[in-house]
Protein backbone atom coordinates (compact mmCIF):
# COMPACT_ATOMS: atom_id res chain seq x y z
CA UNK A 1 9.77 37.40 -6.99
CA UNK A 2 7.62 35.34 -8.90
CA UNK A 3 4.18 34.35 -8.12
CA UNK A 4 5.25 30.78 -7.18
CA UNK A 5 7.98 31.68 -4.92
CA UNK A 6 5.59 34.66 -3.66
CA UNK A 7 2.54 32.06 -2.46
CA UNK A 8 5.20 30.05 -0.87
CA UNK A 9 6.74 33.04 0.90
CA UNK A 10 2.70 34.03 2.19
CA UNK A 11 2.13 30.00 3.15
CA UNK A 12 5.44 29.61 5.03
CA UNK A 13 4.17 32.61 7.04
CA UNK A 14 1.30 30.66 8.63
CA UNK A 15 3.25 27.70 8.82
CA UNK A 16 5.64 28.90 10.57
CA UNK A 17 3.41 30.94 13.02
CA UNK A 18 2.23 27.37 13.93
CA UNK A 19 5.47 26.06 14.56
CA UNK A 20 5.95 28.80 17.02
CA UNK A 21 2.64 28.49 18.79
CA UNK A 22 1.91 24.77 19.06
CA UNK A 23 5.56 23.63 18.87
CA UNK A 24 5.16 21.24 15.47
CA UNK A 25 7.67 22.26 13.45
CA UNK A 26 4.95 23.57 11.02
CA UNK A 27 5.44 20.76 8.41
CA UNK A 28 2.17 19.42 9.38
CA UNK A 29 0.80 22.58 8.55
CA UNK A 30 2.89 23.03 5.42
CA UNK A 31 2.79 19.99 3.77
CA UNK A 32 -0.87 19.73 2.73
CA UNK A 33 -0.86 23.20 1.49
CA UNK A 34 1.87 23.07 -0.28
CA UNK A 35 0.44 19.99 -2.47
CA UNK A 36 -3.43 21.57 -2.57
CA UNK A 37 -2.77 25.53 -3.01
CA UNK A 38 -0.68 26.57 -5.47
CA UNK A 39 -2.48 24.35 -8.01
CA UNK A 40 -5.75 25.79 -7.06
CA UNK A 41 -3.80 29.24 -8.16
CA UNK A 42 -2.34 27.87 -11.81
CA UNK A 43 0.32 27.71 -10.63
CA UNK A 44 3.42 24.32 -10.41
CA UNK A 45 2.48 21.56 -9.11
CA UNK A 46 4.91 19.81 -6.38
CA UNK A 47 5.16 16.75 -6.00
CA UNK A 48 5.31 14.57 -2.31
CA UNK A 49 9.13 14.04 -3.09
CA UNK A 50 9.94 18.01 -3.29
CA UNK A 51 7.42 18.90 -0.73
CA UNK A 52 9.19 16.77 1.88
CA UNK A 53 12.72 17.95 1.07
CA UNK A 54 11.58 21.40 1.54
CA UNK A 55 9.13 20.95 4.55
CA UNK A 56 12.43 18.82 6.23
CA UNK A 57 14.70 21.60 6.07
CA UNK A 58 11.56 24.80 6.61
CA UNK A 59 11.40 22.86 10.14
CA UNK A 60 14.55 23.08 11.17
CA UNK A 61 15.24 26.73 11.15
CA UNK A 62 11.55 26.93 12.39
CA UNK A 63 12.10 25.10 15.62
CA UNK A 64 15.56 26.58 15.68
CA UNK A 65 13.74 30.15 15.81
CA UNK A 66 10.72 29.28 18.26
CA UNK A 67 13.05 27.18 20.30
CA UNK A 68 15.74 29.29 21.56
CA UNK A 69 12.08 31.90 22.38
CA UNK A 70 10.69 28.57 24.55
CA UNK A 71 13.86 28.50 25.45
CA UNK A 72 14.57 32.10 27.23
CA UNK A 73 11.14 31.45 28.41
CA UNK A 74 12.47 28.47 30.85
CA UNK A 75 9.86 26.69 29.23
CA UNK A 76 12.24 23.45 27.91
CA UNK A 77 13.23 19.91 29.66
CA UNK A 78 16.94 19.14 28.57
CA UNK A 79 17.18 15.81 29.62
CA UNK A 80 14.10 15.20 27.54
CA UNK A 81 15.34 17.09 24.73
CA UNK A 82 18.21 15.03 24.51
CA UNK A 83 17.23 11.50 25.68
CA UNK A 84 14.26 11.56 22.57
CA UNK A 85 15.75 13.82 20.71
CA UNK A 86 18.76 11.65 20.46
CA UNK A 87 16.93 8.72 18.99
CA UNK A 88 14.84 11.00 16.70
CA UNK A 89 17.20 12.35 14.85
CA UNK A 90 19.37 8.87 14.12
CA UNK A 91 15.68 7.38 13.05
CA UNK A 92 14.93 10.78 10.78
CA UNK A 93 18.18 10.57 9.34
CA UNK A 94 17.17 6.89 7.90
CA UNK A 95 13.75 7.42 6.84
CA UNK A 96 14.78 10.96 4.79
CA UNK A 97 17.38 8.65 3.38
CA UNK A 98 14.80 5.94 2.65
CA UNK A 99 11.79 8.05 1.51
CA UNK A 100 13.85 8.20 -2.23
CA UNK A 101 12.57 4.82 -3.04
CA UNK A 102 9.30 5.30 -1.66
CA UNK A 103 6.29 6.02 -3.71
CA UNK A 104 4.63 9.57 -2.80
CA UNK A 105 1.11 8.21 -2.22
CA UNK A 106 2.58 5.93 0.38
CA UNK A 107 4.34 8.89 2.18
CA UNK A 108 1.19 10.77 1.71
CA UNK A 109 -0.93 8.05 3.00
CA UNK A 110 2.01 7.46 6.20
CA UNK A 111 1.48 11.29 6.99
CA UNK A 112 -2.19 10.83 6.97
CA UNK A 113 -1.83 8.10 9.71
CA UNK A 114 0.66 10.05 11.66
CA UNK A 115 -2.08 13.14 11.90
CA UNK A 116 -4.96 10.50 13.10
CA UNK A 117 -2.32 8.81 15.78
CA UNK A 118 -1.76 12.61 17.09
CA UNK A 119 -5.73 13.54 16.67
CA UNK A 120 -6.20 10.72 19.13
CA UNK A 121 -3.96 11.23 21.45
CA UNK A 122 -4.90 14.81 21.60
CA UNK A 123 -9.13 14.21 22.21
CA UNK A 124 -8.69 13.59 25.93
CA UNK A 125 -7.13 16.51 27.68
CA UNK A 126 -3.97 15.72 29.83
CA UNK A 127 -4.23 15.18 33.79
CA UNK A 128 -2.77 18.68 34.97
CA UNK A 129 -2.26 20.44 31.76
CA UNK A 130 -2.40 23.34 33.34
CA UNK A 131 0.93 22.69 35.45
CA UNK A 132 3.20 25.11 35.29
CA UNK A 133 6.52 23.09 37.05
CA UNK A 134 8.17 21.39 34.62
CA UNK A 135 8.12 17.16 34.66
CA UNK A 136 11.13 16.50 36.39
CA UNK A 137 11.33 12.28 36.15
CA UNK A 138 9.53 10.80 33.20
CA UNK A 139 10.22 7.32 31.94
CA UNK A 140 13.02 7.38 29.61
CA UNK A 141 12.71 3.84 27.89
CA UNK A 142 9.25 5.23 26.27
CA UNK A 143 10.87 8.66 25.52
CA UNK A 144 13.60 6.94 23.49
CA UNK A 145 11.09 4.01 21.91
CA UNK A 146 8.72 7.16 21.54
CA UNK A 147 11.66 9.44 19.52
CA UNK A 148 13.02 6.50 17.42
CA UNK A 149 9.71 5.98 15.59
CA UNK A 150 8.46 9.40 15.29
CA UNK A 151 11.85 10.11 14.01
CA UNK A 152 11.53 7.45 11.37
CA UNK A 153 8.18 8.44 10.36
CA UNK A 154 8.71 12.60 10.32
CA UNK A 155 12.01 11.59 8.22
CA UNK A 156 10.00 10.22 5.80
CA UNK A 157 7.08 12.97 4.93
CA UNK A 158 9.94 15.34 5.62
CA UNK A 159 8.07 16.91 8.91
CA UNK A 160 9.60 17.54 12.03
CA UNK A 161 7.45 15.14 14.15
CA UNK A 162 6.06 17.85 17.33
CA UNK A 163 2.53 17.36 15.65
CA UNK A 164 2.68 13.86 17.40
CA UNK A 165 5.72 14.29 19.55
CA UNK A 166 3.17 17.08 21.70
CA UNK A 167 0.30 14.74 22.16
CA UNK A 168 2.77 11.94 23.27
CA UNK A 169 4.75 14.38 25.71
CA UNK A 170 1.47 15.33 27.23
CA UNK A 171 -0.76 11.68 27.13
CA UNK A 172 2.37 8.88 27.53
CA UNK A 173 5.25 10.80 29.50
CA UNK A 174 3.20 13.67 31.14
CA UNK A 175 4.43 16.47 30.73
CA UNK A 176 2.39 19.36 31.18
CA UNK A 177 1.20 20.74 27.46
CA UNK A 178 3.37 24.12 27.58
CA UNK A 179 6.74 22.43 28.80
CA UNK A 180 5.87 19.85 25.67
CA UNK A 181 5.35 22.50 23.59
CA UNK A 182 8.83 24.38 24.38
CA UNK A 183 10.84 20.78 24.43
CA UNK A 184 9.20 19.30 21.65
CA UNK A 185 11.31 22.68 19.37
CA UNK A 186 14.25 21.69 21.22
CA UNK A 187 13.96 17.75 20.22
CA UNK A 188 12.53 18.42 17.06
CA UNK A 189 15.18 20.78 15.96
CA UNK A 190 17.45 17.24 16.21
CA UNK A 191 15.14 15.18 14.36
CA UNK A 192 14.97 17.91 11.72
CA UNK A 193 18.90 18.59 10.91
CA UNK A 194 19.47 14.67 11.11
CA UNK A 195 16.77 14.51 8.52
CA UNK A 196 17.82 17.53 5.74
CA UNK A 197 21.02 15.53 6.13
CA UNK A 198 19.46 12.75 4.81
CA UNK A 199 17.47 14.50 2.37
CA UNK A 200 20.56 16.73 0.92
CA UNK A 201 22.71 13.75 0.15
CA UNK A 202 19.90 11.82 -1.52
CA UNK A 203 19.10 15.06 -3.30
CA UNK A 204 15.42 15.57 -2.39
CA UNK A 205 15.83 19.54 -2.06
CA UNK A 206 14.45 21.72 -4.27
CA UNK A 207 16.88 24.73 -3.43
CA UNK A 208 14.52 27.17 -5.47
CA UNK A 209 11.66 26.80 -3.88
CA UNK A 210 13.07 26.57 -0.56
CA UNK A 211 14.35 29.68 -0.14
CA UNK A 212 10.95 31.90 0.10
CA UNK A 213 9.19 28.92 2.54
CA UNK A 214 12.65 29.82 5.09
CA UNK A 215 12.50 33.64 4.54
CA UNK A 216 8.74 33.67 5.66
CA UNK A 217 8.79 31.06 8.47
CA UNK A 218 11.74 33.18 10.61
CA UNK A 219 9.96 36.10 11.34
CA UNK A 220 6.61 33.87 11.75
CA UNK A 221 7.72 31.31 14.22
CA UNK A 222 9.59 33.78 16.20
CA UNK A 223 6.00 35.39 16.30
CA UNK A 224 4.23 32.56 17.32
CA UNK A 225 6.67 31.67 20.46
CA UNK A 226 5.80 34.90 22.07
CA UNK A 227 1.98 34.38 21.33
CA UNK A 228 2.28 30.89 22.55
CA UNK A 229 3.88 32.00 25.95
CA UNK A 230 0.70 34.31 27.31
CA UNK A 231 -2.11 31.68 25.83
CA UNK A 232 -4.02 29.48 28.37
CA UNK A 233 -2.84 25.88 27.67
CA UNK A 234 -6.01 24.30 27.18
CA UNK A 235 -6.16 27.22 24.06
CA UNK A 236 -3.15 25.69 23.22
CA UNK A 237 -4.48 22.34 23.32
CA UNK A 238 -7.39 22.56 21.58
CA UNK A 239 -6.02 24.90 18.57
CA UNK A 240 -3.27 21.90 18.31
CA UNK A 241 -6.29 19.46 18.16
CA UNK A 242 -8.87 21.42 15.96
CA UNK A 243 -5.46 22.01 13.81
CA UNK A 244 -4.45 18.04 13.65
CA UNK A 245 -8.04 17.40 12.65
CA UNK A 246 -8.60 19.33 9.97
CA UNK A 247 -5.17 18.46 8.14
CA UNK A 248 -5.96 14.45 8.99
CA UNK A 249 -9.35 14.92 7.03
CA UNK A 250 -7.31 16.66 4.22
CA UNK A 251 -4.78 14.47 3.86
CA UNK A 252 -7.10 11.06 3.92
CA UNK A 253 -9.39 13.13 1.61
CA UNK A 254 -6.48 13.73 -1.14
CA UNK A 255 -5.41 9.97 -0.94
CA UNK A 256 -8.57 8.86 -1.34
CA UNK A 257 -8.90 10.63 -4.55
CA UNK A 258 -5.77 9.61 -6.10
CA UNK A 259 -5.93 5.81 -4.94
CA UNK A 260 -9.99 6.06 -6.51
């Protein structure tokens, strides 16, 4: 193993941890380190582009893994699942599609606004977070609306989306922060194989780099769905928001440097 493919291998492991605990997919978690770190090591640079084709397709056997734990759990909303996950994943599939002709610092800059949407949404805990019955009527019109643009947007960066889709599952259709948590896999899972669709026929993969990011985040997310069912949710909530933060100040720092 080299020692590119080996930092991948150990950042994929905390990424996909995430994506277990906080049901995001872990792109949001893997995207600005896998820009920042392994030049801070001497080691290749990747560009937005590559980052995004491998983040895309890191997601979906990440939310595939944490999921189906959620799932066992009882901890998931099918009609949810499928009435946003539905639009997500038509939406994904045409921004990974479209993201070829965009510039990186503009998908950069579109992920930075995506992490301050979520921070926001996230400040102001959710009326009966603590529920544990799962919301059994939400409205549907905003869940699809809701989907279509996250979709567009996680399609894009080549995330999965659950680092907003949580905070609008919880604030706008209110559902209580661990059913979000366990649907949001379940929706973004859809998003995420629409979208490495659209990223494998544009050719946006980098196939070599991918492969250590998807051996590490397996055994990670699977990890963090067990942790995530026996936390409190507001520990939940507020390691999502703390999380969301921090990457929203790194990724308006880094294209603030490169517009400057």
């Amino acid at each position: 193993m080299t020692t590119l493919a080996a930092a991948l291998f150990g950042l994929s492991l905390f990424g996909g941890f995430c994506s277990g605990l906080l049901g995001v997919g872990g792109a949001v978690v893997l995207i600005p380190l896998l820009l920042s770190v392994p030049p801070l090591l001497g080691l290749e640079l990747l560009t937005m582009h590559a980052v995004a084709g491998i983040t895309m397709i890191q997601v979906l056997v990440s939310s595939a893994t944490a999921g189906l734990t959620h799932r066992r759990g009882g901890a998931t909303h099918l009609p949810a699942i499928l009435s946003i996950g539905i639009p997500m994943g038509a939406m994904s599939f045409v921004g990974a599609a479209l993201s070829r002709h965009v510039p990186g610092i503009v998908l950069e800059a579109a992920f930075g606004v995506v992490t301050g949407v979520a921070f926001a949404l996230l400040i102001k805990p959710s009326p009966g977070e603590d529920g544990a019955a799962a919301a059994l009527s939400f409205n549907r019109l905003a869940g699809v609306a809701s989907g279509g643009a996250i979709g567009f947007l996680s399609g894009m960066v080549g995330a999965g989306g659950g680092f907003v889709l949580v905070p609008v599952m919880t604030r706008l259709l209110k559902f209580p922060i661990k059913m979000a948590v366990g649907s949001s896999l379940g929706i973004v899972f859809i998003g995420a194989l629409m979208g490495s669709i659209g990223k494998i026929l544009t050719l946006q993969v980098d196939w070599e780099h991918l492969l250590p990011v998807v051996a590490g985040s397996i055994p990670a997310s699977f990890l963090g769905a067990h942790v995530s069912r026996r936390l409190p949710a507001r520990v939940l909530r507020r390691i999502l928001l703390g999380l969301v933060f921090a990457i929203f100040l790194k990724t308006a720092w880094g294209v603030a440097v490169q517009v400057a």
